[in-house]
N, C-alpha and C. Protein backbone atom coordinates (compact mmCIF):
# COMPACT_ATOMS: atom_id res chain seq x y z
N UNK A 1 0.84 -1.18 0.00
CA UNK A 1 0.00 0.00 0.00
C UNK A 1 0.89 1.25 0.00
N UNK A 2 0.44 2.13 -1.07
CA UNK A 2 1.11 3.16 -0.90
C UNK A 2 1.40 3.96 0.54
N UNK A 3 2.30 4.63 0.81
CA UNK A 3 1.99 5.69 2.34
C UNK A 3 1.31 6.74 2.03
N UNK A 4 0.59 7.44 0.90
CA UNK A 4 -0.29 8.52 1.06
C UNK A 4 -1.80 7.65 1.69
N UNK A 5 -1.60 6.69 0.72
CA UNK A 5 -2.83 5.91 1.12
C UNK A 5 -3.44 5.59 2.32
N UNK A 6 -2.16 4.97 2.82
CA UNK A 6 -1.99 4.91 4.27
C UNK A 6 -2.38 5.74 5.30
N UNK A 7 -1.69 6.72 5.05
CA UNK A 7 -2.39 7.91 5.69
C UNK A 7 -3.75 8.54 5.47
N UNK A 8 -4.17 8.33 4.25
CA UNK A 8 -5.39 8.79 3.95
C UNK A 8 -6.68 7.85 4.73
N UNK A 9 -6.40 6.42 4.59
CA UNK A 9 -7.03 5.29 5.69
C UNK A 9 -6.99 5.91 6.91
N UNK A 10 -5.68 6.51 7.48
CA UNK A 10 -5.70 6.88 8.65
C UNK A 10 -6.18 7.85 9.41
N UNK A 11 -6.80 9.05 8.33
CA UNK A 11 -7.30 9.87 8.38
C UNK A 11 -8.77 10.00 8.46
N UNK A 12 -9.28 9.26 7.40
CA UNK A 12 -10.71 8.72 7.25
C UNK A 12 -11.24 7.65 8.81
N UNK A 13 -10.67 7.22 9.12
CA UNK A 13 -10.78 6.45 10.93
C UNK A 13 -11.23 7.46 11.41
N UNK A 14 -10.36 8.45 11.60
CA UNK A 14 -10.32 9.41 12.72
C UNK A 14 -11.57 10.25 12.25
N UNK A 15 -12.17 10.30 11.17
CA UNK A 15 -12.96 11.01 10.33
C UNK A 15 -14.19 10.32 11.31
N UNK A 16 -14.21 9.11 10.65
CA UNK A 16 -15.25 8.01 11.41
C UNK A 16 -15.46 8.25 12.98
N UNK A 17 -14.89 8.31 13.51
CA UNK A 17 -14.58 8.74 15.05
C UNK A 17 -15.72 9.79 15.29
N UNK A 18 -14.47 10.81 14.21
CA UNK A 18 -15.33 12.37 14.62
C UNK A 18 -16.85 12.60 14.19
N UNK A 19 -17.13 11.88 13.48
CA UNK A 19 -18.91 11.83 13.05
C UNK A 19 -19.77 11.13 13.56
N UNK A 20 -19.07 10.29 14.32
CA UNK A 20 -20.19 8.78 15.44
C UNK A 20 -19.97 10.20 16.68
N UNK A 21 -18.91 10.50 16.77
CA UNK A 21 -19.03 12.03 17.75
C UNK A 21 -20.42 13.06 17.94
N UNK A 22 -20.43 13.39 16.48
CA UNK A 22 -21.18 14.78 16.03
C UNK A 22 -22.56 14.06 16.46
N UNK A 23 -22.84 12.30 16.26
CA UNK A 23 -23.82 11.68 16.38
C UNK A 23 -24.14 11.95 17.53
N UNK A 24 -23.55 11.52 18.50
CA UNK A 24 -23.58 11.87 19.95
C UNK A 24 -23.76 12.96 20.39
N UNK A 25 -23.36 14.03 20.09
CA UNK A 25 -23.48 15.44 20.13
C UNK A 25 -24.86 15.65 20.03
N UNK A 26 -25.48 15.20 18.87
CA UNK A 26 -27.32 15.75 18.62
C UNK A 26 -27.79 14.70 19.14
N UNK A 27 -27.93 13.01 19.44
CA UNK A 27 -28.29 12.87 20.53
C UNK A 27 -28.78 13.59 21.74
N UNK A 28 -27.97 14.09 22.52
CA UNK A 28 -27.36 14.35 23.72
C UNK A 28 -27.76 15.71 23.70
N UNK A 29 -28.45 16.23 22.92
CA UNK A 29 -29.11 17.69 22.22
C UNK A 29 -27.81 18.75 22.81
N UNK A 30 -27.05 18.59 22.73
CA UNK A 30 -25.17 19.27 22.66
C UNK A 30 -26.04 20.78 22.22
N UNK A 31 -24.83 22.13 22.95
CA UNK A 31 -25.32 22.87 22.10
C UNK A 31 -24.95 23.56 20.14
N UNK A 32 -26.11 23.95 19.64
CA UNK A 32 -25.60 24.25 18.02
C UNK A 32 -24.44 24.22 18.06
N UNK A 33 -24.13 25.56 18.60
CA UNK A 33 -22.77 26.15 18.08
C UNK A 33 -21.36 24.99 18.15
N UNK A 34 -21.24 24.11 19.04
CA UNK A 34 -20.53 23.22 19.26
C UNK A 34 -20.68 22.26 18.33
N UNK A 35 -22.08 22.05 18.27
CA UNK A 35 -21.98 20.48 17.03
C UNK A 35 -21.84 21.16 15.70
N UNK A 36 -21.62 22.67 15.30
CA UNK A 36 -21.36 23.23 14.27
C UNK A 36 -19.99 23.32 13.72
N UNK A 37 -19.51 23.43 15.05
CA UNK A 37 -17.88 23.74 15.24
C UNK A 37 -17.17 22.18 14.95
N UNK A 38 -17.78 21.16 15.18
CA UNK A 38 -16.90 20.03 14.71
C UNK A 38 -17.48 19.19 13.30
N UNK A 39 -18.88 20.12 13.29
CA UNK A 39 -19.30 19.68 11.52
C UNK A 39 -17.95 20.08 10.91
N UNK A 40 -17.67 21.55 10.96
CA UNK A 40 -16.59 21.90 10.12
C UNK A 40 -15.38 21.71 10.14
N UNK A 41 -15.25 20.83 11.69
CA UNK A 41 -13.99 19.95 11.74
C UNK A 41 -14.06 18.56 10.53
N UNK A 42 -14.98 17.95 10.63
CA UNK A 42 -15.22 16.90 9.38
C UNK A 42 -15.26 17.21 8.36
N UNK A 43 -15.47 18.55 7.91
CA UNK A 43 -15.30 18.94 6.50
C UNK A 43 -13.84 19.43 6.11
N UNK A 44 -13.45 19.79 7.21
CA UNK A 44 -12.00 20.16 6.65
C UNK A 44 -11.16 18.65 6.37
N UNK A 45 -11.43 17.79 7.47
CA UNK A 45 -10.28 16.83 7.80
C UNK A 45 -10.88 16.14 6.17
N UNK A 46 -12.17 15.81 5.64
CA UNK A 46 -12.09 15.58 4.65
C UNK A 46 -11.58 15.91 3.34
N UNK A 47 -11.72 17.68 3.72
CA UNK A 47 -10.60 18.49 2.08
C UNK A 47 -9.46 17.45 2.52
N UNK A 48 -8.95 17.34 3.25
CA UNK A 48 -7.26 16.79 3.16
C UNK A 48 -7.27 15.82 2.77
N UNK A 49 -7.98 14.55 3.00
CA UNK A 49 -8.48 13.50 2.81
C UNK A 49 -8.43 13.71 0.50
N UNK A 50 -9.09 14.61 0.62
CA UNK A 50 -9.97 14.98 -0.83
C UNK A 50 -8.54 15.58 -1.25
N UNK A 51 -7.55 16.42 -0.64
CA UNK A 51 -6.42 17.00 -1.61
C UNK A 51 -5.13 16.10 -1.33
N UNK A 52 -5.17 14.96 -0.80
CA UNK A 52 -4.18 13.69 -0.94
C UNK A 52 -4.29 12.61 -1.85
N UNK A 53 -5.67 12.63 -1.97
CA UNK A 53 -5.76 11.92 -3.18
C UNK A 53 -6.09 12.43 -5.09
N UNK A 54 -6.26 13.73 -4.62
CA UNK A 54 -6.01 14.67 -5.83
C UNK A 54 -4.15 14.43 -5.85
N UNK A 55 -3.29 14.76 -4.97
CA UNK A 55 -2.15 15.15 -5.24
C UNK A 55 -1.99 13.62 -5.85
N UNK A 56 -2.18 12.21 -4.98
CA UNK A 56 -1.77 10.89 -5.56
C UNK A 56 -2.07 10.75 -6.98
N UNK A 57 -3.40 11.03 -7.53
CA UNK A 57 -3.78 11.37 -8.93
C UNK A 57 -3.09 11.81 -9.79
N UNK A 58 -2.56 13.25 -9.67
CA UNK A 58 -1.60 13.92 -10.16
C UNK A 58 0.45 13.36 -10.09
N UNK A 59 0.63 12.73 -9.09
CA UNK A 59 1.68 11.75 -8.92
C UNK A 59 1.95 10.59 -9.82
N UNK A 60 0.68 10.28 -9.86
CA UNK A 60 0.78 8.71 -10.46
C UNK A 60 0.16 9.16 -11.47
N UNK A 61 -1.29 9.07 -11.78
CA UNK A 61 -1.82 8.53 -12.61
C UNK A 61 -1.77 9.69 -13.97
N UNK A 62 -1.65 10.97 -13.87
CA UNK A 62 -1.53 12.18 -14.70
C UNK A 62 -0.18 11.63 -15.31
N UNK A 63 1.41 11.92 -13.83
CA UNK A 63 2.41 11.15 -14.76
C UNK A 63 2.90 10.45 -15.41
N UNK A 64 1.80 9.42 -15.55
CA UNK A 64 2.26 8.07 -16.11
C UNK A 64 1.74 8.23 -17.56
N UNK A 65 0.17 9.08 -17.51
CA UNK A 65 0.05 8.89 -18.63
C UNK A 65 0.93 10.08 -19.39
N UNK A 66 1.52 11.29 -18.88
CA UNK A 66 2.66 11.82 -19.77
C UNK A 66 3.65 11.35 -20.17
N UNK A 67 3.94 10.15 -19.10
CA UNK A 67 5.24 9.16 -19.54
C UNK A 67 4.71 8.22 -20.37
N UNK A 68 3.94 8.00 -20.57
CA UNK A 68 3.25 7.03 -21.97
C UNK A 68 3.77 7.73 -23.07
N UNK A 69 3.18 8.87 -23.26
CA UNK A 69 3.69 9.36 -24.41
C UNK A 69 2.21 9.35 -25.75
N UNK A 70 1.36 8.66 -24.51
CA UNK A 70 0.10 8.49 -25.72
C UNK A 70 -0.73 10.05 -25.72
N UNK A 71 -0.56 10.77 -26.57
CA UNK A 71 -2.15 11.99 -26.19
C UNK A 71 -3.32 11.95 -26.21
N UNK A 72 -3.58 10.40 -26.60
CA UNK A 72 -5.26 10.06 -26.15
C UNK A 72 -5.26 10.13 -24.60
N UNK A 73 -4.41 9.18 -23.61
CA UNK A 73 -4.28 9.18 -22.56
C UNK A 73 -4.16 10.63 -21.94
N UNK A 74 -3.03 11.11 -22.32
CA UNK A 74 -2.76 12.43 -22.01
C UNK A 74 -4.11 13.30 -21.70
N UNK A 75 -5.12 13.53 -22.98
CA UNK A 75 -6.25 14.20 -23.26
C UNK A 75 -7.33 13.79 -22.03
N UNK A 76 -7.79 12.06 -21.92
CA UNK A 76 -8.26 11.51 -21.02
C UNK A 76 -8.23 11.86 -19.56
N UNK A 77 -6.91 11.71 -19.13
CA UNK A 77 -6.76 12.40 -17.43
C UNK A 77 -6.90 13.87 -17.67
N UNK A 78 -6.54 14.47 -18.05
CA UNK A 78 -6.77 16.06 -18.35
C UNK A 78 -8.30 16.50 -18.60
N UNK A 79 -8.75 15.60 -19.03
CA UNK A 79 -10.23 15.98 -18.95
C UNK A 79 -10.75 15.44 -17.72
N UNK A 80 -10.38 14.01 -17.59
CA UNK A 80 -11.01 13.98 -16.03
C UNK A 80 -10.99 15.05 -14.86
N UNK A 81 -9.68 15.62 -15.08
CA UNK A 81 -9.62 16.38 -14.23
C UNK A 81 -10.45 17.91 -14.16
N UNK A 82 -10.61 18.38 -15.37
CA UNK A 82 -11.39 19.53 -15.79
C UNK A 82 -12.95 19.19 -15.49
N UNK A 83 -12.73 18.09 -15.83
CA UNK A 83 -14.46 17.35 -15.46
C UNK A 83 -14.51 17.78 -13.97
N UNK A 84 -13.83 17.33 -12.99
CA UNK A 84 -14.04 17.25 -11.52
C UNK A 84 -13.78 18.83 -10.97
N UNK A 85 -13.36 19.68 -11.76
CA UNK A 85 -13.51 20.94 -10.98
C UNK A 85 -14.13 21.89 -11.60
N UNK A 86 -14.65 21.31 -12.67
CA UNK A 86 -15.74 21.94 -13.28
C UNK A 86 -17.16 21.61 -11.95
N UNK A 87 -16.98 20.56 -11.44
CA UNK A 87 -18.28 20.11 -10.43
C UNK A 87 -18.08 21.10 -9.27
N UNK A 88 -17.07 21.65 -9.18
CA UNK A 88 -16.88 22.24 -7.63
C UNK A 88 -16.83 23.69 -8.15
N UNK A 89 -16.95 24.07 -9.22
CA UNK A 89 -17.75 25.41 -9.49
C UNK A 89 -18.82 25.72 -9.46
N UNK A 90 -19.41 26.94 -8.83
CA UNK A 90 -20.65 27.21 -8.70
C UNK A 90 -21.28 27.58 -10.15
């Protein structure tokens, strides 16, 4: 297994953790502002989660297909990628 991976598993646990948490939190009728404050702890710890495996993408799978040398491939990940942040534009 790669070690970004690794870490990214290891991250996503702790992710798991923190949301059986937030569960408990509204249970337990916790107040807003608190179970707000660690929603946006789960959303961040996920960007990282979300920009480790963008960077692994770009590591591996972007370079390989420039080291191919094919520009169908080339064209392919390059659009995937335009595809996926085309989604995260408003």
């Amino acid at each position: 297994m790669k070690p970004r991976h690794k870490d990214c598993l290891t991250r996503l646990s702790r992710i798991e953790g923190q949301v059986r948490g937030v569960s408990k939190m509204i249970e337990k009728e916790r107040y807003c502002i608190d179970i707000l404050t660690q929603l946006r702890a789960v959303r961040a710890a996920l960007g990282k989660v979300e920009s480790e495996v963008l960077k692994d993408h770009a590591d591996h799978c972007i370079a390989d297909a420039v080291r191919s040398g094919s520009v169908e491939e080339q064209r392919e990940k390059f659009s995937e990628l335009i595809d996926l942040f085309d989604r995260y534009t408003p």
